[in-house]
Protein backbone atom coordinates (compact mmCIF):
# COMPACT_ATOMS: atom_id res chain seq x y z
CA UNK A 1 3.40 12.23 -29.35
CA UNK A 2 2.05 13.54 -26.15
CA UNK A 3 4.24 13.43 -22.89
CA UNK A 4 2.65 10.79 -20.55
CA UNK A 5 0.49 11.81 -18.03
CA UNK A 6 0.80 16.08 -19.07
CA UNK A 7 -3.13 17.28 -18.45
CA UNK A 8 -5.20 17.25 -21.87
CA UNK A 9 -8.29 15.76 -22.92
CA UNK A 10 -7.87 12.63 -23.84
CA UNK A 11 -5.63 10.93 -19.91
CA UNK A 12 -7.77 9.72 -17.18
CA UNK A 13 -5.42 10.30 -14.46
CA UNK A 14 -5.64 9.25 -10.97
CA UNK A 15 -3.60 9.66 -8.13
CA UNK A 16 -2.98 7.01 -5.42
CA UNK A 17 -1.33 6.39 -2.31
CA UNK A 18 0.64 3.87 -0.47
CA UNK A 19 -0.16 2.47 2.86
CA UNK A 20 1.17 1.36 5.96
CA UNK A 21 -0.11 -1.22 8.63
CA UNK A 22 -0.22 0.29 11.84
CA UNK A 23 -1.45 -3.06 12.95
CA UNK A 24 -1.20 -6.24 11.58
CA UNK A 25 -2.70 -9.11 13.08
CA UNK A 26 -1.83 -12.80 11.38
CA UNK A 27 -3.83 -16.04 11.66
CA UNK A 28 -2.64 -19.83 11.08
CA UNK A 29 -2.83 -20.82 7.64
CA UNK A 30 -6.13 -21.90 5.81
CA UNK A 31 -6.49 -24.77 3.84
CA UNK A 32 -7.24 -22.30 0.74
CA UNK A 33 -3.57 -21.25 1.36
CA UNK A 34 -4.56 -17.77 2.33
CA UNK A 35 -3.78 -16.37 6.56
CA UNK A 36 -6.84 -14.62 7.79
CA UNK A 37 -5.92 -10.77 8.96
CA UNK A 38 -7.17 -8.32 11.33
CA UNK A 39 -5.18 -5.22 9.98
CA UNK A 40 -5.80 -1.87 10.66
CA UNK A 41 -4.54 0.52 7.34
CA UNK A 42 -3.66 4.20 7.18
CA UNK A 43 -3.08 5.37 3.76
CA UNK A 44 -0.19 8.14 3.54
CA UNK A 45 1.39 10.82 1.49
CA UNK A 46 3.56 8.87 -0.90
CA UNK A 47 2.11 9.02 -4.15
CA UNK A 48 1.70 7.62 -7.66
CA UNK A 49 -0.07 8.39 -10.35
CA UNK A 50 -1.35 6.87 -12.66
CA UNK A 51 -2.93 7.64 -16.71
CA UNK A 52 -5.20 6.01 -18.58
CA UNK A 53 -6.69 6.83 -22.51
CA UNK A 54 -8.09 5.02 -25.29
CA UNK A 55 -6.53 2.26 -27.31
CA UNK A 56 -7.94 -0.38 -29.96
CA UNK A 57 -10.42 -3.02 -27.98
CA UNK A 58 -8.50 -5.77 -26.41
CA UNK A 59 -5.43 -3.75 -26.51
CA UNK A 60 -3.74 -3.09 -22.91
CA UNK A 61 -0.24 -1.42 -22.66
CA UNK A 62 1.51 -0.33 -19.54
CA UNK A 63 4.44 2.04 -19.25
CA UNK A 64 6.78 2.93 -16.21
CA UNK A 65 8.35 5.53 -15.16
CA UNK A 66 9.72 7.19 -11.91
CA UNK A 67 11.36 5.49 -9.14
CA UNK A 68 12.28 2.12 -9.64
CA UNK A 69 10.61 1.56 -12.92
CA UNK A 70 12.87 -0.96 -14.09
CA UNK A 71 11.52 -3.46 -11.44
CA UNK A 72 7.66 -3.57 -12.39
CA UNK A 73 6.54 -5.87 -15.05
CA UNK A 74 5.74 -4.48 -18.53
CA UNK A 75 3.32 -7.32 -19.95
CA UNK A 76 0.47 -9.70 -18.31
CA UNK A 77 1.63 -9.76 -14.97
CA UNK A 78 1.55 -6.30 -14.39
CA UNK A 79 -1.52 -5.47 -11.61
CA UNK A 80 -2.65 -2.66 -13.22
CA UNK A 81 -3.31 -4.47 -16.84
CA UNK A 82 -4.68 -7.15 -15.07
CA UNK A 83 -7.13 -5.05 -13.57
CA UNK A 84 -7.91 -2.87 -16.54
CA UNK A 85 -8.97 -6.63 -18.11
CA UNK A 86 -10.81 -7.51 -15.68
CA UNK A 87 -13.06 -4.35 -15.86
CA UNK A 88 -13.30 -4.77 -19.52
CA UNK A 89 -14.45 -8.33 -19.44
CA UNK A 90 -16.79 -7.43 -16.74
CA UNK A 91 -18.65 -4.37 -18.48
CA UNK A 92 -17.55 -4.82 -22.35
CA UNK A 93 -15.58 -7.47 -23.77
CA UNK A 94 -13.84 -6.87 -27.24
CA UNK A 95 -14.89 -3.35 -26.88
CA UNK A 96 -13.00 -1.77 -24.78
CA UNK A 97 -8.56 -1.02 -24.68
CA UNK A 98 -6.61 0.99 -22.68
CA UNK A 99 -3.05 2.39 -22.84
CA UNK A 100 -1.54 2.61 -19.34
CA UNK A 101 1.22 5.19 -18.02
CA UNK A 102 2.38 4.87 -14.26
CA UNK A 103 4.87 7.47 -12.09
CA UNK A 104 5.76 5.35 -9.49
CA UNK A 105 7.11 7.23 -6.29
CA UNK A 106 5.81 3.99 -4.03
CA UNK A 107 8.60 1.31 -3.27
CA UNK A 108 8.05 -1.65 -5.18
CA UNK A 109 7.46 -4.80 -3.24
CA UNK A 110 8.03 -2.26 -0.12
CA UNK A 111 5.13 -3.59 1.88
CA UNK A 112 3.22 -0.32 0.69
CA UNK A 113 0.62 -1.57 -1.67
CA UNK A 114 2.39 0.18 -4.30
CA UNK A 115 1.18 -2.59 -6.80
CA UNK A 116 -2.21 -2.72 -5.29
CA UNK A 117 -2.41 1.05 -5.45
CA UNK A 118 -1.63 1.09 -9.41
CA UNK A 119 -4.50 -2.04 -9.96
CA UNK A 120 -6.75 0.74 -7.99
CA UNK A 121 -5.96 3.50 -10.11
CA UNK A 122 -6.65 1.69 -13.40
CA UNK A 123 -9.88 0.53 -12.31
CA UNK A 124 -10.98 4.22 -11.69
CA UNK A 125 -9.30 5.72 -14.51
CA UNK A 126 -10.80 2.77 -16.58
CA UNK A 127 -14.39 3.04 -15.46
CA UNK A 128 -13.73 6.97 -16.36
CA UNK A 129 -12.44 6.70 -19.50
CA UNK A 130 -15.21 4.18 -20.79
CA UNK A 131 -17.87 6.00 -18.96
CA UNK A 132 -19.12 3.21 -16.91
CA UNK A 133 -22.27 3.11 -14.67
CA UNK A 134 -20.34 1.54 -12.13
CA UNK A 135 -20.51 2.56 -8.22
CA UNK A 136 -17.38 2.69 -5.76
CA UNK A 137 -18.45 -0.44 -3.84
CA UNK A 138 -18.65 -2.75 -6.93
CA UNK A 139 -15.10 -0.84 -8.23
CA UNK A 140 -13.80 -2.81 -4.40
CA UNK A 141 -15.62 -5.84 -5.26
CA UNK A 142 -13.66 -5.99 -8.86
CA UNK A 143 -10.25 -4.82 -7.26
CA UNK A 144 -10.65 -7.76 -4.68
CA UNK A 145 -10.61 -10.50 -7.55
CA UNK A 146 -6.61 -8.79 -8.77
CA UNK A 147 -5.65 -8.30 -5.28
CA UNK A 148 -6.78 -8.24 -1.18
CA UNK A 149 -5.47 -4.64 -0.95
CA UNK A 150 -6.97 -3.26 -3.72
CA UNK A 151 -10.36 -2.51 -2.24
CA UNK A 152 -8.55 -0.32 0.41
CA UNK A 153 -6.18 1.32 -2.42
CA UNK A 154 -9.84 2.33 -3.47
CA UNK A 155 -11.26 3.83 -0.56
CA UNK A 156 -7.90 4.98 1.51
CA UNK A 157 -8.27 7.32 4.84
CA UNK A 158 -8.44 4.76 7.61
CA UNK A 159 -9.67 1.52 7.80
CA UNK A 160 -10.00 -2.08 9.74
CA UNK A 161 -9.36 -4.38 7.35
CA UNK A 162 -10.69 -8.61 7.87
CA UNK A 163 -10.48 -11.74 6.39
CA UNK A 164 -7.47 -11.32 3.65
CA UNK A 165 -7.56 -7.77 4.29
CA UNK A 166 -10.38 -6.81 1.72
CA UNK A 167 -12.93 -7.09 4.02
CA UNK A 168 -13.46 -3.15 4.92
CA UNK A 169 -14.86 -0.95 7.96
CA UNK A 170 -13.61 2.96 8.26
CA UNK A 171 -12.07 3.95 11.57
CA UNK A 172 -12.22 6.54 13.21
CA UNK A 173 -9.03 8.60 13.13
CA UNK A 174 -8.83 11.91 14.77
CA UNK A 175 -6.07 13.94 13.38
CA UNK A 176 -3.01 13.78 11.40
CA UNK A 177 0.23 11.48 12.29
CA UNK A 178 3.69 12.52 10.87
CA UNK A 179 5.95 9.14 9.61
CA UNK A 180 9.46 8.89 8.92
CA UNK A 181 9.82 5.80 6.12
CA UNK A 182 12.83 4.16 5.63
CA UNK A 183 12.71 2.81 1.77
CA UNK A 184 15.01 -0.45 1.80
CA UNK A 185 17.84 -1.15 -1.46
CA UNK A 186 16.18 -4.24 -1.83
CA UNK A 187 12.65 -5.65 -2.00
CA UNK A 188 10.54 -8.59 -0.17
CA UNK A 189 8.28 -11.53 -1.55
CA UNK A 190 4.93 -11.11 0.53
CA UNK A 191 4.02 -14.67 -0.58
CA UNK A 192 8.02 -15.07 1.08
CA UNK A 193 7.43 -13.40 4.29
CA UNK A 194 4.21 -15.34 5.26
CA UNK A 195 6.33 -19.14 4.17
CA UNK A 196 8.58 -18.07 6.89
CA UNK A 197 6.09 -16.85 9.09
CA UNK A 198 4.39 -20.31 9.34
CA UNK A 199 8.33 -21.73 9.34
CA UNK A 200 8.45 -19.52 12.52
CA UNK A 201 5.06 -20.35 14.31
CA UNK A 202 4.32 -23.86 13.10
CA UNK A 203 1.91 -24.65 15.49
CA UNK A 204 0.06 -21.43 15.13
CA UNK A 205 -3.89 -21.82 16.13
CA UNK A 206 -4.41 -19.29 18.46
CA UNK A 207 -7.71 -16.71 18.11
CA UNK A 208 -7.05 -13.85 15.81
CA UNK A 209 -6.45 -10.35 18.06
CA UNK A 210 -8.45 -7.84 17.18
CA UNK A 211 -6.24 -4.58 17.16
CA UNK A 212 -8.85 -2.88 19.65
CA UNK A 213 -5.69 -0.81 21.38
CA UNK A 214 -3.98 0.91 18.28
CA UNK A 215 -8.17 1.68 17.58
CA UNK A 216 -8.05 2.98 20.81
CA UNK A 217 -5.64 5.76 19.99
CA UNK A 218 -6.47 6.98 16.73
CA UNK A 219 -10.09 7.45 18.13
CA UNK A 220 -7.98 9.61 20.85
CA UNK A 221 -5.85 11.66 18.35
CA UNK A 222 -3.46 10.22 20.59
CA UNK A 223 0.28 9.62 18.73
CA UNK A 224 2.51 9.12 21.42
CA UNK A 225 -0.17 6.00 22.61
CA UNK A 226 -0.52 4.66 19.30
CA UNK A 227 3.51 4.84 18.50
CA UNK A 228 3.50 2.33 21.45
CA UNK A 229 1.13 -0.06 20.35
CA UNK A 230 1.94 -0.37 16.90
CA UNK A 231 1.99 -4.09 15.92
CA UNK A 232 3.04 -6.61 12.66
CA UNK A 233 3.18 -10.11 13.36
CA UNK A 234 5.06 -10.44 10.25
CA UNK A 235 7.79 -8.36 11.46
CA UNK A 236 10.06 -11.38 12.98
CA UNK A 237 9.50 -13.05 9.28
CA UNK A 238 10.64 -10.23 7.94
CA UNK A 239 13.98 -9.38 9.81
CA UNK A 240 14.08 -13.00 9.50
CA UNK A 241 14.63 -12.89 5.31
CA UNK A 242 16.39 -9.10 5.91
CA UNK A 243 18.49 -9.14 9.15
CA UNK A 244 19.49 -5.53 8.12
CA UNK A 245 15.68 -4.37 8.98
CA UNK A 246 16.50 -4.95 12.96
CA UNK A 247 19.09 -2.40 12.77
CA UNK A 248 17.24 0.32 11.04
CA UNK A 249 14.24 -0.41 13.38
CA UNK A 250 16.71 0.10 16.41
CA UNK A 251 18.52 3.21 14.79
CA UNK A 252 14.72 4.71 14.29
CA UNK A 253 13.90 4.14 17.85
CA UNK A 254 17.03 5.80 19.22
CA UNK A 255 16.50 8.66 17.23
CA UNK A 256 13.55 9.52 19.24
CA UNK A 257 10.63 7.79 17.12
CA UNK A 258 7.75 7.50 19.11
CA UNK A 259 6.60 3.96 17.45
CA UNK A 260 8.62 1.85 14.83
CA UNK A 261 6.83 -0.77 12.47
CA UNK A 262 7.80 -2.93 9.38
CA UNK A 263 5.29 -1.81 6.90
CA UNK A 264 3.13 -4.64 6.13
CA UNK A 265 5.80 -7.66 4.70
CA UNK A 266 8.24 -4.90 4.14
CA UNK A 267 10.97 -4.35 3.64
CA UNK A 268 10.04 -0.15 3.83
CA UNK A 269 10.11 0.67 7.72
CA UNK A 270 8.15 3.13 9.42
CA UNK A 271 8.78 5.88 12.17
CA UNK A 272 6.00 7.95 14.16
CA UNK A 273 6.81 10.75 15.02
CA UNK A 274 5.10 13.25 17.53
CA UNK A 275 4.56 16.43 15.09
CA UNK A 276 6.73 17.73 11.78
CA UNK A 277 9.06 19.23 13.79
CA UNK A 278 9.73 16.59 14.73
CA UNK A 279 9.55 14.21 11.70
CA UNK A 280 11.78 16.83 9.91
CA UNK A 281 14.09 16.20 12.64
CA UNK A 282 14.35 12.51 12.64
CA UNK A 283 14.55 12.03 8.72
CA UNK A 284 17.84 14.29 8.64
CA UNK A 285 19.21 12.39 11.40
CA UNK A 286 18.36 8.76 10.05
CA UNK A 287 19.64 9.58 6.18
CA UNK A 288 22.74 10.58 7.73
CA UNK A 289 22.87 7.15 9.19
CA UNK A 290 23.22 5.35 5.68
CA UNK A 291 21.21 2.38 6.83
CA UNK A 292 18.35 2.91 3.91
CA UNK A 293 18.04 3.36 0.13
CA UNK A 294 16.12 6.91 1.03
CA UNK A 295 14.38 8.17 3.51
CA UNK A 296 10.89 10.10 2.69
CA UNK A 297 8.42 12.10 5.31
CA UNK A 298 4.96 11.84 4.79
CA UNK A 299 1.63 12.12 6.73
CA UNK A 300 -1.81 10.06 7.00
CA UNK A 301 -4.19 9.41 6.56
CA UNK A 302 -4.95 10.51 3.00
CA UNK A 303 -7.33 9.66 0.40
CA UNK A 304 -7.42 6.94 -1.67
CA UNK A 305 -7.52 6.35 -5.10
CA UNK A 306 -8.76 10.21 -6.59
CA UNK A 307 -9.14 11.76 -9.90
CA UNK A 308 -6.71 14.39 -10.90
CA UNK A 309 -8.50 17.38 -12.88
C-alpha cells in the first residue's frame, strides 16, 4: 500500500495554511444565532497538507496524522468529508468517492482555522481529482455552506472579512510580518467563546467598528503600528474560559513583542515581532518560559489553499 501523501500519480495534494485575526471586530447576536464580524485575516506559515485520490462513489474516508491527530474526528463530522460531500452532491452524486489523508501541523480548535483549512483543501483536491469545471469563486461559495472560514482558507494572503467572516475583500498588505505563536495544551469551543462573549456584553448593540487602523498599517508596511493596534473582541471571552491565556499574553509582551493577540477564539496566542531576528529571539525566550504546549515562528501572509506538484 502506498505511504499517504508520498508524490505519485494517483494523490491530489494540497497544501494549506492557518490563519490569524489581526483584527477581530464582534457584533450583538442575530436572531439566526450567528454575530456579524468585521475581521481582518492574514494567513501564515503553519501548514497542513492535505491528499486526496479515488475511491468507490459515495465512499468518503479520512485519515490523520501529524500533530494532534488523535483529536480530529474520523467519520461524518469531520470538515473535510463534509466538504468533499458536498462537492460531490453538487457536481455528481453517486458518482463520485474520495479517500482523504491529512498532516496536520495546525492546532486543533487553536483559533487557526485549522479545520476550515482541511474543508478548503478537500474541496480543491476534490474538484482536481474529478476534473471539475469549477472556478475559484464558486469553490468559496461551496466552502461557505461547511464553514464561514472556509472561503478565506481558499483564497489566503490578506483579507477583510464581513458578515460571518465569509464575506471577502483583499487588503492591501505591504510586506512580510514575523509572529511568535504560542500553541496552548488544551483547546477552545468557538461556539464556547462567543456564549460567554454575549454572557460578558449582554446588552451589546453598538455599530460594528470597522478595523480601518490595523488597515492603516499593513497598507504602510508598518509592524511596529500595526503590533499596537491589533484587536479581538473575543479575547476577554477567551481568558475568561482559559485564565492561563492572560499570563502568556503578558509574558509575550515583556519579552519585547511588538503586538500580542488571541488568535481568533483561541486558545493559540500570537506575538509580532519587528523582523526574524527578532522573532528568533523571542520564541527561545518564551519556550523557556514553559507557559505553552510549543511555541512555532512563522510569517504572513501566505497563500491559501495551493496544489502541491
Amino acid at each position: 500500500m502506498a505511504t499517504p501523501l508520498t508524490p505519485q500519480a494517483d494523490w491530489i495534494r494540497v497544501r494549506v495554511s492557518g490563519k490569524i485575526n489581526l483584527a477581530l471586530r464582534v457584533g450583538a447576536v442575530r436572531p439566526s444565532g450567528y454575530h456579524p464580524l468585521a475581521t481582518v485575516f492574514q494567513s501564515v506559515s503553519l501548514f497542513d497538507e492535505v491528499g486526496v485520490r479515488w475511491a468507490e462513489p459515495g465512499s468518503f474516508s479520512v485519515t490523520t496524522i501529524g500533530d494532534q491527530a488523535g483529536q480530529v474526528p474520523t467519520d461524518g463530522r469531520n470538515i473535510a468529508v463534509r466538504a468533499a460531500k458536498l462537492l460531490a452532491d453538487e457536481y455528481g452524486p453517486h458518482r463520485f468517492g474520495a479517500e482523504i489523508v491529512i498532516r496536520k501541523t495546525i492546532p486543533v480548535a487553536g483559533g487557526m482555522a485549522g479545520g476550515s483549512a482541511n474543508a478548503a483543501g478537500a474541496l480543491l483536491a476534490c474538484s482536481v481529482l474529478w476534473d471539475l469545471d469549477i472556478s475559484p469563486d464558486e469553490l468559496r461559495v461551496l466552502g461557505a455552506q461547511v464553514g464561514a472560514d472556509v472561503p478565506f482558507q481558499l483564497m489566503g494572503g490578506t483579507a477583510l472579512g464581513t458578515g460571518r467572516g465569509d464575506e471577502l475583500v483583499p487588503v492591501l498588505s505591504r510586506g512580510t510580518y514575523h509572529w511568535v505563536l504560542a500553541l496552548s495544551e488544551h483547546e477552545l469551543s468557538t461556539p464556547a467563546v462567543f456564549g460567554r462573549f454575549d454572557e460578558l456584553n449582554p446588552r451589546h448593540a453598538g455599530e460594528l467598528a470597522m478595523p480601518t487602523e490595523v488597515m492603516n498599517a499593513l497598507v504602510g508596511g508598518d509592524a511596529a503600528a500595526l503590533g499596537k493596534v491589533l484587536v479581538n473582541d473575543l479575547a476577554p471571552a477567551a481568558t475568561s474560559l482559559r485564565p492561563g491565556l492572560r499570563q502568556v499574553l503578558d509574558a509575550g509582551r515583556e519579552l519585547g513583542a511588538l503586538g500580542a493577540i488571541v488568535s481568533g477564539a483561541g486558545p493559540t496566542c500570537a506575538f509580532l515581532a519587528a523582523n526574524e531576528a527578532d522573532a528568533v529571539d523571542l520564541s527561545v525566550r518564551l519556550s523557556s518560559e514553559g507557559l505553552c504546549r510549543a511555541v512555532r515562528r512563522v510569517t504572513g501572509p501566505v497563500p491559501g489553499a495551493r496544489l502541491i506538484t
